[in-house]
C-alpha atoms as a PDB file:
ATOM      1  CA  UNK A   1     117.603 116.464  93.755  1.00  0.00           C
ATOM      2  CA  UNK A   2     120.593 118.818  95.007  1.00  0.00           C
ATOM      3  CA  UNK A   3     122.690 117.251  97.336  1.00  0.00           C
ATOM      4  CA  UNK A   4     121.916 119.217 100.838  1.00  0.00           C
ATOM      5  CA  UNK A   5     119.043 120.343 100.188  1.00  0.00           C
ATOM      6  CA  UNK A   6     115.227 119.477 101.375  1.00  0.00           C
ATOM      7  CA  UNK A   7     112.120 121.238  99.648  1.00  0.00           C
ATOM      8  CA  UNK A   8     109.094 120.773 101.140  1.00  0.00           C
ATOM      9  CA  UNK A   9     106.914 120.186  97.939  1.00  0.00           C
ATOM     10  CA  UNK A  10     109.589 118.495  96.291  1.00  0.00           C
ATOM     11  CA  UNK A  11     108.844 116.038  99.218  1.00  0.00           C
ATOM     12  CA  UNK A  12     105.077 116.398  99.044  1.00  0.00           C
ATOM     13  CA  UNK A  13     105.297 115.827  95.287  1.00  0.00           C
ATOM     14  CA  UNK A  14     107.088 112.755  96.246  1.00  0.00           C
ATOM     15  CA  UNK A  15     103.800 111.104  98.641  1.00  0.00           C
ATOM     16  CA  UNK A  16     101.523 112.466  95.809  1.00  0.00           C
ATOM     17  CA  UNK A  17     103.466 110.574  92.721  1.00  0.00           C
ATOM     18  CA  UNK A  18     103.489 107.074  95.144  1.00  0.00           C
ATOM     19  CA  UNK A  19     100.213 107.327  97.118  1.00  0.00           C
ATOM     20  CA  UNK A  20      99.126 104.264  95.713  1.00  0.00           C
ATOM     21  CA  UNK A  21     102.309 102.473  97.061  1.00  0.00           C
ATOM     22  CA  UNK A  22     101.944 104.211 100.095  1.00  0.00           C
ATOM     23  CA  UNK A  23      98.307 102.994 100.697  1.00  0.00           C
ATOM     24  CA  UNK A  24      99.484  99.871 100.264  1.00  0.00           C
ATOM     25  CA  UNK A  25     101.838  99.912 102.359  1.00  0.00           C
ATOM     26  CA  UNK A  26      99.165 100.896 105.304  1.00  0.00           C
ATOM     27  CA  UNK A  27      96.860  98.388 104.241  1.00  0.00           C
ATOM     28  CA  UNK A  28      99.472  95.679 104.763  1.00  0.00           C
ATOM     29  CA  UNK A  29     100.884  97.452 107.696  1.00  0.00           C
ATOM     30  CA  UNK A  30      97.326  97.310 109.234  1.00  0.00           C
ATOM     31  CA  UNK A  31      96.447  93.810 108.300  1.00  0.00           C
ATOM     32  CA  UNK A  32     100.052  92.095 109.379  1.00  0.00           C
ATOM     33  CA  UNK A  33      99.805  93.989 112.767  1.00  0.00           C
ATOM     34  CA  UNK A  34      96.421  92.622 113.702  1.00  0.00           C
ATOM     35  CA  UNK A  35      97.455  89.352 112.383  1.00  0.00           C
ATOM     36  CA  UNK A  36     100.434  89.809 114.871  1.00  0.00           C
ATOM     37  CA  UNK A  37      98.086  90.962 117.725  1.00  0.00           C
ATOM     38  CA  UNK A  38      95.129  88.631 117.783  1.00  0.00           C
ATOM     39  CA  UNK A  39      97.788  85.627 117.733  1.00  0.00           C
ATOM     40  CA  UNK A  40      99.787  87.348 120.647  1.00  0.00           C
ATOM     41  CA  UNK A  41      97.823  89.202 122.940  1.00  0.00           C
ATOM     42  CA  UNK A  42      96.338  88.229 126.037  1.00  0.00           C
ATOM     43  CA  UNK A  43      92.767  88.782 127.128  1.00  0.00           C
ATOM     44  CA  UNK A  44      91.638  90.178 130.376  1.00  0.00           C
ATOM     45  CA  UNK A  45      88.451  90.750 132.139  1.00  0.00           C
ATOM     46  CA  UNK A  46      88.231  93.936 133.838  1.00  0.00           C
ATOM     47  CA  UNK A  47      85.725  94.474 137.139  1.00  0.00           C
ATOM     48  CA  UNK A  48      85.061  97.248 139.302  1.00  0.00           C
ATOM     49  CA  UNK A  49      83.563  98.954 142.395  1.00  0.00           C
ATOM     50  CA  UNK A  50      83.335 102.464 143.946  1.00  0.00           C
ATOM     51  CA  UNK A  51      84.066 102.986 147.597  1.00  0.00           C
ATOM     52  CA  UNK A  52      82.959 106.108 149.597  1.00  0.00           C
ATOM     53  CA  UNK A  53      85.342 106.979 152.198  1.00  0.00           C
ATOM     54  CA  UNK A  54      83.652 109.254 155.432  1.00  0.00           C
ATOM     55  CA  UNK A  55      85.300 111.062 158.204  1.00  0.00           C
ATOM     56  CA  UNK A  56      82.577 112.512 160.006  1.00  0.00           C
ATOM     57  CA  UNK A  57      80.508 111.045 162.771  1.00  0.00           C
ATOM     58  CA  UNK A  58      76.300 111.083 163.896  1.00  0.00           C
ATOM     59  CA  UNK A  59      76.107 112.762 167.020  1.00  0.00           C
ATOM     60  CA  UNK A  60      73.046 114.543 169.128  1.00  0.00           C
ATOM     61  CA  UNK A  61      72.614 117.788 170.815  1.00  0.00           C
ATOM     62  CA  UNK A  62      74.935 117.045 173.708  1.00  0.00           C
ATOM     63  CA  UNK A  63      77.949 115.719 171.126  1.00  0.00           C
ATOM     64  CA  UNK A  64      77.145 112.459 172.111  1.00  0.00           C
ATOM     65  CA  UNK A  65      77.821 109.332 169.427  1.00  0.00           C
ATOM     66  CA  UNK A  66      75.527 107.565 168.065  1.00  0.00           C
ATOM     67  CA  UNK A  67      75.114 103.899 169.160  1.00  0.00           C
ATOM     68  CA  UNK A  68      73.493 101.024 167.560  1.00  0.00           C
ATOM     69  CA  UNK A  69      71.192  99.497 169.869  1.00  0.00           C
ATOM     70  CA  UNK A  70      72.280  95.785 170.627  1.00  0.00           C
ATOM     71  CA  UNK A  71      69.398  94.109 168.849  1.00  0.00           C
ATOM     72  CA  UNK A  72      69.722  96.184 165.800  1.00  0.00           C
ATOM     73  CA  UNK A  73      66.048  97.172 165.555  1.00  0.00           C
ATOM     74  CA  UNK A  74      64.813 100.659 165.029  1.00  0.00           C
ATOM     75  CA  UNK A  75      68.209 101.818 164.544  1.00  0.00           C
ATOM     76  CA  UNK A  76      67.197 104.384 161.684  1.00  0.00           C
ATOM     77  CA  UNK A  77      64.152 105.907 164.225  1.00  0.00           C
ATOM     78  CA  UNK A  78      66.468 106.395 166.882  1.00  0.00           C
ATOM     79  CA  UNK A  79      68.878 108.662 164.253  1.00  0.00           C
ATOM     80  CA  UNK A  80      65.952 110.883 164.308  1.00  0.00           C
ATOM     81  CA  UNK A  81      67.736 112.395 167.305  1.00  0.00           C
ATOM     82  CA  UNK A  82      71.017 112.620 165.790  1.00  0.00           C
ATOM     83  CA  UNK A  83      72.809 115.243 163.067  1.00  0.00           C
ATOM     84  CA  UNK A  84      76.135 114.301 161.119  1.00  0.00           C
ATOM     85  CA  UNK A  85      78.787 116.874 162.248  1.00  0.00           C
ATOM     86  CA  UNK A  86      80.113 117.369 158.777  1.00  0.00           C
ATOM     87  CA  UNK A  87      82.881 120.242 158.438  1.00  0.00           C
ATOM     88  CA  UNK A  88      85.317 120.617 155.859  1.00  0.00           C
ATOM     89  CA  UNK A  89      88.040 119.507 157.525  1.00  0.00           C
ATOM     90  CA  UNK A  90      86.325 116.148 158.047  1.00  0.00           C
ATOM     91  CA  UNK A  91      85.688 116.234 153.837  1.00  0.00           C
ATOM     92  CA  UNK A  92      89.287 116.964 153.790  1.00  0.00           C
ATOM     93  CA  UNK A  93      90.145 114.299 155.932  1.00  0.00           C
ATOM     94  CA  UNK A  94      88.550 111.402 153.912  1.00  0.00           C
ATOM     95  CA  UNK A  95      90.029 112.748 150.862  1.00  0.00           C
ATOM     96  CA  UNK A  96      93.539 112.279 152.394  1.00  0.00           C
ATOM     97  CA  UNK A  97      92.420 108.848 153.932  1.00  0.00           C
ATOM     98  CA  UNK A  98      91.901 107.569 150.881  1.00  0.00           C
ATOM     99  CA  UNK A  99      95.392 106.928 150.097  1.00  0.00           C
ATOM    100  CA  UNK A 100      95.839 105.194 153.360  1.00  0.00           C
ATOM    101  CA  UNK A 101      92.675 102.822 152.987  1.00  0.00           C
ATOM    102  CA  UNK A 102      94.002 101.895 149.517  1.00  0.00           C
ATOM    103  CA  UNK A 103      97.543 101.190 151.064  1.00  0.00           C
ATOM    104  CA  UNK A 104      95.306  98.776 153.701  1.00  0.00           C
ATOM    105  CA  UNK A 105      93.421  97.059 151.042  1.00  0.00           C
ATOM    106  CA  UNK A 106      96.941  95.648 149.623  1.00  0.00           C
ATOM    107  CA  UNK A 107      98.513  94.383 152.812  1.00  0.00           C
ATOM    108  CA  UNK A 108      98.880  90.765 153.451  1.00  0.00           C
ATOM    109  CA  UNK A 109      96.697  90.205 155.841  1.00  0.00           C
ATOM    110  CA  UNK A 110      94.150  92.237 154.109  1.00  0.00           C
ATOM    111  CA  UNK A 111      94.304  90.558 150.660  1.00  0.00           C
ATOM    112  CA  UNK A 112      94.414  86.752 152.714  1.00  0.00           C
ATOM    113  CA  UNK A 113      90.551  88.047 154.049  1.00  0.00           C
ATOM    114  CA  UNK A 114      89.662  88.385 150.104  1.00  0.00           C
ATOM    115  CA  UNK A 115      90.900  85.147 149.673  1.00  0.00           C
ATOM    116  CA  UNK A 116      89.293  83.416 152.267  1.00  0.00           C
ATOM    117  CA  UNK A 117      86.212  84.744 150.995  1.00  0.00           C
ATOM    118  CA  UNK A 118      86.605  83.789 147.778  1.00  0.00           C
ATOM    119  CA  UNK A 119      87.548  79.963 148.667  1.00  0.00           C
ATOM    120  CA  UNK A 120      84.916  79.943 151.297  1.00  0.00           C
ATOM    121  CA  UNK A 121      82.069  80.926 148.518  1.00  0.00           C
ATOM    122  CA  UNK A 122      83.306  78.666 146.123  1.00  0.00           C
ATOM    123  CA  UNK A 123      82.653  75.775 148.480  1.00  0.00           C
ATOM    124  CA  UNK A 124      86.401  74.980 149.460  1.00  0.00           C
ATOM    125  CA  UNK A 125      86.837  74.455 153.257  1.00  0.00           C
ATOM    126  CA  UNK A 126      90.372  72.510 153.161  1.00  0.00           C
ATOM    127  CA  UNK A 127      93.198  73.999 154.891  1.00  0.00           C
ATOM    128  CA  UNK A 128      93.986  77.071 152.857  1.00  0.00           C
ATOM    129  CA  UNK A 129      97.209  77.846 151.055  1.00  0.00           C
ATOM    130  CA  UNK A 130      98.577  81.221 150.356  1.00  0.00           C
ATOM    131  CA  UNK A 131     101.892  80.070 148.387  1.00  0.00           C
ATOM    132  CA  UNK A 132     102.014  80.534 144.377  1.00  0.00           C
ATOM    133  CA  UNK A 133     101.454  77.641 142.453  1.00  0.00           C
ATOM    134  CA  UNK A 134     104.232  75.433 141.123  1.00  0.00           C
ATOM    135  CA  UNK A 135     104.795  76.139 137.439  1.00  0.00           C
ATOM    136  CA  UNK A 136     104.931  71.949 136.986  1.00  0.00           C
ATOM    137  CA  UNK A 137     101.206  71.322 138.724  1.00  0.00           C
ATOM    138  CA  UNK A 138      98.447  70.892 136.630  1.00  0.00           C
ATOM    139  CA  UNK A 139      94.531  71.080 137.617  1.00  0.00           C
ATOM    140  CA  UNK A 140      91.534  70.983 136.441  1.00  0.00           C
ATOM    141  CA  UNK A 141      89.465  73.468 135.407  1.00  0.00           C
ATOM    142  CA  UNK A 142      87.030  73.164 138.100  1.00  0.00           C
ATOM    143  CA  UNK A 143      90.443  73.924 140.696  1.00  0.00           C
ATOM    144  CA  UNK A 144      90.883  77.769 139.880  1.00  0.00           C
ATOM    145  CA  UNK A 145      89.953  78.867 142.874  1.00  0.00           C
ATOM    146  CA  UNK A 146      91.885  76.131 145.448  1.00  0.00           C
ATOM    147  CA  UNK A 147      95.205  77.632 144.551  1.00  0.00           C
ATOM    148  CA  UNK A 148      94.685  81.422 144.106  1.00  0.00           C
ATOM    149  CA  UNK A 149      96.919  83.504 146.609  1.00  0.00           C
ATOM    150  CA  UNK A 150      97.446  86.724 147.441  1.00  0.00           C
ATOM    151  CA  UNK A 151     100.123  87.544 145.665  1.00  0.00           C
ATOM    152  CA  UNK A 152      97.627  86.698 142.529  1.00  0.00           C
ATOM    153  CA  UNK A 153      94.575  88.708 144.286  1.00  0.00           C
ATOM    154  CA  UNK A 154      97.435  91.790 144.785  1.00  0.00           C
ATOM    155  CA  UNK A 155      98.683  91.962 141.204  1.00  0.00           C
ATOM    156  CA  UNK A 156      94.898  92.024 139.500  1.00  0.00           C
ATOM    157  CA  UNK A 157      94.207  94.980 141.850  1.00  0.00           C
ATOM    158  CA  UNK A 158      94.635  98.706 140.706  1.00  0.00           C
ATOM    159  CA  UNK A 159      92.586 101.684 142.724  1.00  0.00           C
ATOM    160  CA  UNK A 160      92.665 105.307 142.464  1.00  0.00           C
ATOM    161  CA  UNK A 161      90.720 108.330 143.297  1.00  0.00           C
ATOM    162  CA  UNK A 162      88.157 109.346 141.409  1.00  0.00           C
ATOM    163  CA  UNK A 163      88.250 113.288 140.606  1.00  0.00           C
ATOM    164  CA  UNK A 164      88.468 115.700 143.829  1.00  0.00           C
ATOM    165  CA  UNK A 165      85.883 113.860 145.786  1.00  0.00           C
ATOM    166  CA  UNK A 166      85.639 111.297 148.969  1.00  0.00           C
ATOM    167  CA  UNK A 167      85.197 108.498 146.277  1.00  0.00           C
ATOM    168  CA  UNK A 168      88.101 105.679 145.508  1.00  0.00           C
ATOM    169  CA  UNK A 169      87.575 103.203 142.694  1.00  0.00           C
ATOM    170  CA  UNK A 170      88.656 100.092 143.073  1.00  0.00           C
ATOM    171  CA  UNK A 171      89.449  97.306 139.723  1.00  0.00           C
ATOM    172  CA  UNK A 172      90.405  94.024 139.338  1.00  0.00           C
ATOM    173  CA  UNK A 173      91.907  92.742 135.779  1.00  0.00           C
ATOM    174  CA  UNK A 174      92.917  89.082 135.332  1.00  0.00           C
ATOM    175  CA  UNK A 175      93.477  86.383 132.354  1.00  0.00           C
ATOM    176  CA  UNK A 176      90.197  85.081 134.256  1.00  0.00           C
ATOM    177  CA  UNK A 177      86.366  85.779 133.695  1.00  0.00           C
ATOM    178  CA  UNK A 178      85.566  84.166 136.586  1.00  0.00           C
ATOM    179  CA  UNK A 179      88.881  85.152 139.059  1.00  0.00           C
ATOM    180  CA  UNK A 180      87.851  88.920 138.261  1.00  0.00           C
ATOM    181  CA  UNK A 181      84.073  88.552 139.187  1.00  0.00           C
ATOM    182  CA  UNK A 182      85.059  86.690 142.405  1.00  0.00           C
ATOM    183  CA  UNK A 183      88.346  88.755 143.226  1.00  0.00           C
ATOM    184  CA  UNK A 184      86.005  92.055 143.048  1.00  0.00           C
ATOM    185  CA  UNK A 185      83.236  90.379 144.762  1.00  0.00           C
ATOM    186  CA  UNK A 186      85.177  89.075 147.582  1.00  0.00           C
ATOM    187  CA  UNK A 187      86.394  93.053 148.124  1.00  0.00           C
ATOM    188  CA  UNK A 188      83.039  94.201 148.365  1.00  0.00           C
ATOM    189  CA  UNK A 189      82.254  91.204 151.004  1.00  0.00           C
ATOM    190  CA  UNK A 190      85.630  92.089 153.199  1.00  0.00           C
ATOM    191  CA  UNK A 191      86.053  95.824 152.601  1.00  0.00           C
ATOM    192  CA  UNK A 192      84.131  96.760 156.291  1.00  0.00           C
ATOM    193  CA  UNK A 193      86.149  94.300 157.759  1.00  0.00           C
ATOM    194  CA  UNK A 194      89.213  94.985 156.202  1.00  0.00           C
ATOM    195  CA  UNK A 195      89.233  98.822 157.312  1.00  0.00           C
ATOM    196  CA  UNK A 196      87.286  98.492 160.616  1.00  0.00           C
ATOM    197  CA  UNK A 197      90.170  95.940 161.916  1.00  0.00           C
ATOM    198  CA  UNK A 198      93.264  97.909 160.184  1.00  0.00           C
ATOM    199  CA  UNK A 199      92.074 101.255 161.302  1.00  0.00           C
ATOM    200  CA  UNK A 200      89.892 102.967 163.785  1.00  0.00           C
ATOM    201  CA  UNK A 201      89.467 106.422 161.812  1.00  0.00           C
ATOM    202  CA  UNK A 202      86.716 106.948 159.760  1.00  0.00           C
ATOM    203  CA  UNK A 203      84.726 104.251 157.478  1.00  0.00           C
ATOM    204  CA  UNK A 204      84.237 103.282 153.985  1.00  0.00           C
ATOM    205  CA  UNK A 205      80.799 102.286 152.467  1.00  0.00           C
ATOM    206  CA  UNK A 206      80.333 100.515 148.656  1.00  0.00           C
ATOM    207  CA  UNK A 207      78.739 102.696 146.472  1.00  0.00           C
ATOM    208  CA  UNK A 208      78.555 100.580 143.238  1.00  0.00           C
ATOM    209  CA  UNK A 209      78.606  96.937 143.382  1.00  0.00           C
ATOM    210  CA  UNK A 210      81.203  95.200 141.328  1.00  0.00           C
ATOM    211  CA  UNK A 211      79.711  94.526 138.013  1.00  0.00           C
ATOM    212  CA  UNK A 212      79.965  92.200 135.626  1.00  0.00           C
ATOM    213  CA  UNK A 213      83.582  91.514 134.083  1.00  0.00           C
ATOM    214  CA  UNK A 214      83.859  92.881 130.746  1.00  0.00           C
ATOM    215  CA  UNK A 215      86.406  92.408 127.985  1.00  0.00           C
ATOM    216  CA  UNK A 216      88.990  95.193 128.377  1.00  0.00           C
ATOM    217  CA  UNK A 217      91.735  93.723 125.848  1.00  0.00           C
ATOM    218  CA  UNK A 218      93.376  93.289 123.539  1.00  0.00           C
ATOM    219  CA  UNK A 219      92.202  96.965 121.817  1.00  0.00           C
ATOM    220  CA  UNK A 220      92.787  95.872 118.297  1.00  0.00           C
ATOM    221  CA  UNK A 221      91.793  98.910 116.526  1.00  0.00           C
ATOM    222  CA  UNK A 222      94.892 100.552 118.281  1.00  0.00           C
ATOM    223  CA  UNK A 223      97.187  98.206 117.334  1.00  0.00           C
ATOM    224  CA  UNK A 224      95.711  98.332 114.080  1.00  0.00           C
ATOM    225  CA  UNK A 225      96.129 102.410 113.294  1.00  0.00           C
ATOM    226  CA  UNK A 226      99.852 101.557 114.487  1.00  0.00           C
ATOM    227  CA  UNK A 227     100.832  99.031 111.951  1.00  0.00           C
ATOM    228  CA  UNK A 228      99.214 101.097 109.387  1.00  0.00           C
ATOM    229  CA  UNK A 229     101.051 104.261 110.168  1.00  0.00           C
ATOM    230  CA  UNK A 230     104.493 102.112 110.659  1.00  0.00           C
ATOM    231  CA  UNK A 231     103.861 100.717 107.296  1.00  0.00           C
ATOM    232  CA  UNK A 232     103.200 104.299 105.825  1.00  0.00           C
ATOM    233  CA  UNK A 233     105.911 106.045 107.457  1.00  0.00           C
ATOM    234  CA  UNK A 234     108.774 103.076 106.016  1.00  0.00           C
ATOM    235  CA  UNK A 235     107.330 103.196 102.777  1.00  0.00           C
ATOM    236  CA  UNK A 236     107.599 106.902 102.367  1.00  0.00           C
ATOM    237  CA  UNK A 237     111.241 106.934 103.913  1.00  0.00           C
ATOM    238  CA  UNK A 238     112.171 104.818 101.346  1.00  0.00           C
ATOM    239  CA  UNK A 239     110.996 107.213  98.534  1.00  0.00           C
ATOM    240  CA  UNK A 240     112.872 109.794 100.207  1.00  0.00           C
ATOM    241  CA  UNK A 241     115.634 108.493 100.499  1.00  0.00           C
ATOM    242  CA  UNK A 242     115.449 107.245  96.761  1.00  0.00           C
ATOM    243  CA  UNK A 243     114.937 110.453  95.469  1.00  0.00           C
ATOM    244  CA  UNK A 244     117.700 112.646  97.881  1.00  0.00           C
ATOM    245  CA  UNK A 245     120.423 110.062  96.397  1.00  0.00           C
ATOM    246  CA  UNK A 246     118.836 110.367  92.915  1.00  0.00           C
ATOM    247  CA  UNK A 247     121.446 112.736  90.840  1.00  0.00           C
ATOM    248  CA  UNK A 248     119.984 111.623  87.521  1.00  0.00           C
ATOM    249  CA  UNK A 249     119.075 114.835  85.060  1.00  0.00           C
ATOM    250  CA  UNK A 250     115.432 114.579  83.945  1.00  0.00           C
ATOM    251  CA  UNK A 251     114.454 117.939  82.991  1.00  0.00           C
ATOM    252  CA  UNK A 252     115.732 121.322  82.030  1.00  0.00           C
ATOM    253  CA  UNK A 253     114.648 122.001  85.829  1.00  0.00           C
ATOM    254  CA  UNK A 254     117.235 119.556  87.351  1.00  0.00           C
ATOM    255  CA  UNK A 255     119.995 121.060  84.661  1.00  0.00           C
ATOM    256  CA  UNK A 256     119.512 124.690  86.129  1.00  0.00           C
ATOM    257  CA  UNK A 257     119.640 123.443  89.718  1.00  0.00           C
ATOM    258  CA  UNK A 258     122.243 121.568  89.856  1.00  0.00           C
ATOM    259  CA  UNK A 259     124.747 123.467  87.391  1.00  0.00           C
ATOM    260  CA  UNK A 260     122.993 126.764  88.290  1.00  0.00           C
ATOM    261  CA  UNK A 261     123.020 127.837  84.559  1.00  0.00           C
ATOM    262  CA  UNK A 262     120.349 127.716  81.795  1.00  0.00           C
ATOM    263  CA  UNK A 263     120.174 124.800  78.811  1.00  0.00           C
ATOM    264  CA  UNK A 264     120.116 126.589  75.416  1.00  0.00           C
ATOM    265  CA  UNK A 265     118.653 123.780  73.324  1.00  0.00           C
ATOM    266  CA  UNK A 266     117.765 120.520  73.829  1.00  0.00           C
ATOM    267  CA  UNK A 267     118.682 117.218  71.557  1.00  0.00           C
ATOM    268  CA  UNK A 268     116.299 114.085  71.311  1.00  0.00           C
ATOM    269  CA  UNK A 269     117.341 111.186  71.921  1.00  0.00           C
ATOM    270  CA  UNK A 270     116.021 109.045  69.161  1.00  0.00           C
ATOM    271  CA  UNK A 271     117.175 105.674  70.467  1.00  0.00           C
ATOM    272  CA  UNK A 272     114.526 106.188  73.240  1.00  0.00           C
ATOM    273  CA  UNK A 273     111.519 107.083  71.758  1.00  0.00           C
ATOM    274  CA  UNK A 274     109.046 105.035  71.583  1.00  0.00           C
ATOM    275  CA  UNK A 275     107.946 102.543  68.423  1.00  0.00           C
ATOM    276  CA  UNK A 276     104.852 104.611  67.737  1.00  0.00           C
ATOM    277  CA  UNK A 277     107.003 107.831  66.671  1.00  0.00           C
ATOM    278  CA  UNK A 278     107.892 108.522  62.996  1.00  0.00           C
ATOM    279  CA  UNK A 279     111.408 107.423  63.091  1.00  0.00           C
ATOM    280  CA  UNK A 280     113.410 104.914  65.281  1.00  0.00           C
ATOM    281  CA  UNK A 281     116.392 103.274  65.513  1.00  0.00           C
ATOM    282  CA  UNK A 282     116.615  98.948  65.317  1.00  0.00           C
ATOM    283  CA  UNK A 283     119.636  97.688  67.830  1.00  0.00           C
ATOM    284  CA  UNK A 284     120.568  94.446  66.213  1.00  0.00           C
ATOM    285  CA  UNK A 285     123.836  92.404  66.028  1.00  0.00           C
ATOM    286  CA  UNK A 286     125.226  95.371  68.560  1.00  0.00           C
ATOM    287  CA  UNK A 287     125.380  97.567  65.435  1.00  0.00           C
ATOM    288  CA  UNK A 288     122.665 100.685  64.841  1.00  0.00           C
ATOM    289  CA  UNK A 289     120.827 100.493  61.895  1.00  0.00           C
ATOM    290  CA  UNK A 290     118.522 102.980  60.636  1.00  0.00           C
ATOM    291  CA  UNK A 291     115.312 102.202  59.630  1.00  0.00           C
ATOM    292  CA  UNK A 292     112.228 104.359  58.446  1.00  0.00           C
ATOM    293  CA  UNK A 293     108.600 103.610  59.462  1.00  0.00           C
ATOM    294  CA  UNK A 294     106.172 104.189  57.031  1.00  0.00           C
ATOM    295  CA  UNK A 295     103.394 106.210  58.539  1.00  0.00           C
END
């Protein structure tokens, strides 16, 4: 190839002449990356739930707020009397209080409620701990939950709206099938509390239950179509490169490209033909001798 220069099909001629190479070299690009991955990778269970966040309030004629009675009975008879004052400045309002309830959710004292919950349904009453565990303590299997701590329940959490609406999701992701399913439970148990003691301006309601944890790495398939396109992409470097430093004369083609003027005759070489022509010459002793095949 001329030094300097870069033709497009002489480069596409180049994948086509070593596409088997190149497949190869995906194949094994592939196959070594998910070897890599499924040896390295760490599971996690993923588990979520959808909170609706409101910012209006159930009043009657006079403007009045609705009040549960103190015995809780016919509660929904007596809201016969009642309208929600819904404007769009209140729907406004519980988009922007989103942000603040998910701010809430991941303070200290909020995420030491979840945690309470979460040892108090597992059946652990002792005096409860919100320190990390020491690298050098080992438990038993059945001892997952005695030591979790907020700073755990905090780093498995991740919300965000969801579209332009009043609706937050909220998802938990640990190493842990069962950590997830309780973290995300223990939310759903706490989240009244949580917001009704943190803040006195509208409410939040669970939409969708936490269901169960599901299997949300390692993607393998990713990783996969990676190595195979790393393994493509080296393979076919190396052919360029190979040919931009070749300077070797193969055709009457290469001649006029890189002298710029046009061969006149050509001589063959009869030292490289092949045994199957009429005539070839015998190396032997470092001395040429000529010999004549008989057709």
């Amino acid at each position: 190839m001329k030094e300097g220069s870069i033709n497009f099909y002489f480069l596409l001629n180049i994948l086509l002449k070593n596409i088997v190479w190149l497949v190869l070299a995906a194949i094994l690009g592939g196959v070594v990356m998910y070897g890599y991955s499924s040896n390295t990778a760490i599971t996690t269970y993923t588990s979520s739930l959808k909170l609706l966040v409101r910012n209006f309030s159930i009043r009657d004629g006079a403007g009045n707020p609705f009040v549960d009675s103190e015995d809780g009975e016919d509660s929904d008879k007596e809201k016969q009397d009642y309208s929600y004052i819904i404007s769009t400045s209140a729907i406004s309002a519980s988009k922007s209080l989103i942000e603040t309830y998910m701010v809430i959710i991941k303070t200290e004292d909020s995420l030491k409620m979840v945690v309470d919950d979460i040892k108090a349904n597992a059946g652990y009453t002792d005096e409860l701990t919100y320190k990390p565990v020491e690298d050098d303590e080992i438990f038993t299997d059945d001892d997952w939950y005695k030591h979790m701590g907020t700073w755990e329940v905090g780093a498995s959490i991740y919300m965000a709206p969801v579209g332009e609406t009043e609706v937050f999701q909220v998802n938990v992701t640990t190493t842990d099938y069962r950590k997830t399913e309780a973290i995300s439970k223990a939310i759903k148990n706490q989240i009244q509390a949580i917001i009704n003691e943190n803040y006195d301006v509208g409410s939040v309601h669970v939409i969708e239950s936490p269901h169960a944890p599901y299997r949300s790495t390692p993607t393998y398939m990713s990783k996969v179509l990676i190595g195979a396109v790393a393994g493509f992409a080296l393979v076919a470097v190396a052919f360029f490169i190979a040919a931009y430093v070749d300077n070797t004369v193969k055709c009457e083609a290469d001649i006029k490209e890189s002298m710029g003027v046009l061969p006149l005759g050509e001589i063959p070489d009869l030292i490289d033909v092949r045994k199957t022509s009429y005539r070839y010459y015998h190396y032997k002793n470092s001395k040429y001798s000529y010999k004549e095949k008989e057709e």
